[in-house]
N, C-alpha and C. Protein backbone atom coordinates (compact mmCIF):
# COMPACT_ATOMS: atom_id res chain seq x y z
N UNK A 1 2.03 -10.92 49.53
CA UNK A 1 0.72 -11.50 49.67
C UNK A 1 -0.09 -10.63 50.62
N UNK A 2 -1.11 -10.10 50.18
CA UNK A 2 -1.95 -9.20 50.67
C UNK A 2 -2.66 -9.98 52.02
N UNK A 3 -3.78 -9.28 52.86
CA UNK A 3 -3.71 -10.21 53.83
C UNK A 3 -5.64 -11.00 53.60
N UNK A 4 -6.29 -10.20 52.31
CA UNK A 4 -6.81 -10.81 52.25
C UNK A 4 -6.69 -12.13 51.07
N UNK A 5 -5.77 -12.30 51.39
CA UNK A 5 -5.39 -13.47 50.23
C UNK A 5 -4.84 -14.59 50.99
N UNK A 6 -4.14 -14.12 52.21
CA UNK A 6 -3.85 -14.50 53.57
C UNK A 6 -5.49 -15.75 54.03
N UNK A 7 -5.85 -15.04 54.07
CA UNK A 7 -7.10 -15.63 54.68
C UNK A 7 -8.20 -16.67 53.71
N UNK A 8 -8.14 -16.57 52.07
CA UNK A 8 -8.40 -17.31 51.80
C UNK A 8 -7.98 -18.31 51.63
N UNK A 9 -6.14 -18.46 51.54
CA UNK A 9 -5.47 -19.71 51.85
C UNK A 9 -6.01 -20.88 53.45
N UNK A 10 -5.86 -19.71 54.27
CA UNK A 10 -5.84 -20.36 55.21
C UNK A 10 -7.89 -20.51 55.42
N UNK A 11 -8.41 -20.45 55.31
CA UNK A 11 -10.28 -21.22 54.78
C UNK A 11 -9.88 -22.29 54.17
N UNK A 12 -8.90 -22.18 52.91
CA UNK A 12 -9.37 -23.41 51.84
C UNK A 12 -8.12 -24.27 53.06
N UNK A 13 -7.09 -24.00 53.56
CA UNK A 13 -6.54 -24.72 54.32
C UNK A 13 -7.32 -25.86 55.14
N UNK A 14 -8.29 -24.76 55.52
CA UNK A 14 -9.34 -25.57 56.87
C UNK A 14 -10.36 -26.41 56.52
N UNK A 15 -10.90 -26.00 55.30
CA UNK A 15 -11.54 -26.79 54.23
C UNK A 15 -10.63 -28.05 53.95
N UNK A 16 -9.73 -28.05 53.16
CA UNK A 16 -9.29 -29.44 53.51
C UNK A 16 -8.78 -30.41 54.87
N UNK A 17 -8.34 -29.44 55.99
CA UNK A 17 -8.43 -30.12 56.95
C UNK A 17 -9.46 -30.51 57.50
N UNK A 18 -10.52 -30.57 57.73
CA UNK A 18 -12.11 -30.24 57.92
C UNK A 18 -12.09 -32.45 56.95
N UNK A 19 -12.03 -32.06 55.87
CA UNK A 19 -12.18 -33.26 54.57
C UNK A 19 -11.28 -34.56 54.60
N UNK A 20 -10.11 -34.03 55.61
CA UNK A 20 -9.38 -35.10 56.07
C UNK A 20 -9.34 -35.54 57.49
N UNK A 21 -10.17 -35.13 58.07
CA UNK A 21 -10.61 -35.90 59.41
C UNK A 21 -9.69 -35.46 60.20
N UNK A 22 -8.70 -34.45 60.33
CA UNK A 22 -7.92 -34.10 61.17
C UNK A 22 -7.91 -33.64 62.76
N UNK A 23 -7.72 -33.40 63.71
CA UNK A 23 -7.98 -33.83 64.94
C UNK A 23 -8.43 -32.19 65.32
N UNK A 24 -9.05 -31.94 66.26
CA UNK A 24 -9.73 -30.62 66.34
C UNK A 24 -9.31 -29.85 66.93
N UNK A 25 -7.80 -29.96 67.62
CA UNK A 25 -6.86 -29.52 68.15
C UNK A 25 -6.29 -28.54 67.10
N UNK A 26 -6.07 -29.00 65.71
CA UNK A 26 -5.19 -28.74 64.50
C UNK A 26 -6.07 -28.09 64.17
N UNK A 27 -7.51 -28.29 64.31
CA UNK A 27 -8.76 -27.28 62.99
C UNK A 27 -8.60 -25.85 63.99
N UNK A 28 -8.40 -26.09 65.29
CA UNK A 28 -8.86 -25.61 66.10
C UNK A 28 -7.38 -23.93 65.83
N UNK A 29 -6.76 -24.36 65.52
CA UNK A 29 -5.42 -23.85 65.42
C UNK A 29 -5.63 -23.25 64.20
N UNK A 30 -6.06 -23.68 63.45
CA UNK A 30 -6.14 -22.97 61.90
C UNK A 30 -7.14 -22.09 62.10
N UNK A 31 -8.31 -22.03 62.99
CA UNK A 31 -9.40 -21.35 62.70
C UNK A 31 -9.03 -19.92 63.20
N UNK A 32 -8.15 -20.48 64.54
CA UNK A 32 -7.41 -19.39 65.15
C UNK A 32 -6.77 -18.00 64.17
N UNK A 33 -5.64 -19.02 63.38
CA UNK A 33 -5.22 -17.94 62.95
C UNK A 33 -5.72 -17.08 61.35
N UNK A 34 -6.88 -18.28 61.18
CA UNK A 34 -7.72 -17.27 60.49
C UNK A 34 -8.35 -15.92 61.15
N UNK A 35 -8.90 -16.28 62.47
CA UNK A 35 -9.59 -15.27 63.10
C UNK A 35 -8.46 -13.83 63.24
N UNK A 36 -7.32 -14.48 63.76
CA UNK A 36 -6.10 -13.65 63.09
C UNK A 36 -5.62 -12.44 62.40
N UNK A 37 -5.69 -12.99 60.87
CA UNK A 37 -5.59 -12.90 59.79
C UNK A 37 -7.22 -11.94 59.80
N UNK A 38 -8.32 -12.02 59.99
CA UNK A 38 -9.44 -11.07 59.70
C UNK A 38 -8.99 -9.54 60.67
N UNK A 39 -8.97 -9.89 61.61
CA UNK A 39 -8.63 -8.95 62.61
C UNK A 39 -7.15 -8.14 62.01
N UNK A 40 -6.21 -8.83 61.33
CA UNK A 40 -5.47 -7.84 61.03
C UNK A 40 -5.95 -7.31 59.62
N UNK A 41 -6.87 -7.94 59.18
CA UNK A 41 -7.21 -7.09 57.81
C UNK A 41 -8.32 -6.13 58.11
N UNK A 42 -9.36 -6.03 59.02
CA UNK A 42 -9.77 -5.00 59.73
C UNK A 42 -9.13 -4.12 60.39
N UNK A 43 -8.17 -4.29 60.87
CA UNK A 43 -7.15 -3.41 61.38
C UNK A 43 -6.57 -2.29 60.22
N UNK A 44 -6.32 -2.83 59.15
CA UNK A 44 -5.93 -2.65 58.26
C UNK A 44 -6.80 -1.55 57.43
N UNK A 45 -7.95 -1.71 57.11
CA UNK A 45 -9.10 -0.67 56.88
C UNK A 45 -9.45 -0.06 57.48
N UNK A 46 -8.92 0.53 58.40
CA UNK A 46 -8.89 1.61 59.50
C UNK A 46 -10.46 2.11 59.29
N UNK A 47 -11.28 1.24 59.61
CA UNK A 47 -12.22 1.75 59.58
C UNK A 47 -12.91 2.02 58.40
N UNK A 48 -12.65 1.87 57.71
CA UNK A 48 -13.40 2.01 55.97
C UNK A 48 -14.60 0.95 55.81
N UNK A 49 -15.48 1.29 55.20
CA UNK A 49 -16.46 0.31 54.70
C UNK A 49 -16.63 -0.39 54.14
N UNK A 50 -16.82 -2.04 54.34
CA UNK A 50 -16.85 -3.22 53.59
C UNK A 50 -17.81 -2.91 52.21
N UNK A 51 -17.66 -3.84 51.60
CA UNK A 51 -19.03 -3.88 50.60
C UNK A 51 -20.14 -4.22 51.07
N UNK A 52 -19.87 -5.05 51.88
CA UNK A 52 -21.16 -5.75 52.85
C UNK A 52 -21.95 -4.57 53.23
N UNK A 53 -21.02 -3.71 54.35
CA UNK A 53 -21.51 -2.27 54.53
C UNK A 53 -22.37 -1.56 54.07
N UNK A 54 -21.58 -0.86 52.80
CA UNK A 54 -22.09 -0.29 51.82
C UNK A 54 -23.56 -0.46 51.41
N UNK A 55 -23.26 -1.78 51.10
CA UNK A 55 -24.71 -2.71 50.51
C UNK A 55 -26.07 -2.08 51.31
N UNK A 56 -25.86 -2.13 52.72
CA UNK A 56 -26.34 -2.63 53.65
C UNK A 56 -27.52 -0.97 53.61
N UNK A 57 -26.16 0.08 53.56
CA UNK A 57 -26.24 1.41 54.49
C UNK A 57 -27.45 2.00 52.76
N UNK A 58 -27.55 1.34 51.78
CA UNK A 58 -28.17 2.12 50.56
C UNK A 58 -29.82 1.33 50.44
């Protein structure tokens, strides 16, 4: 599992925790290791350009 695939589990994770009223301790924990999960997939693109980027720089 790639790690941006990583990270959309854990969104739709938070998305349903978010929908079940769960305590903000727990959202608070998931958001974490989403933030995580981005940081190691930036890590990961050593620097390469998003699409966002791209978009941005034309």
């Amino acid at each position: 599992m790639g790690k941006k695939d990583k990270i959309e589990i854990a969104r739709s994770i938070l998305t349903n925790a978010m929908n079940m009223n769960l305590s903000t301790d727990i959202l608070l924990k998931i958001s974490q290791k989403i933030d995580k999960y981005i940081v190691e997939y930036y890590q990961m693109c050593d620097g390469t350009k998003t699409e966002f980027e791209e978009k941005e720089s034309q």
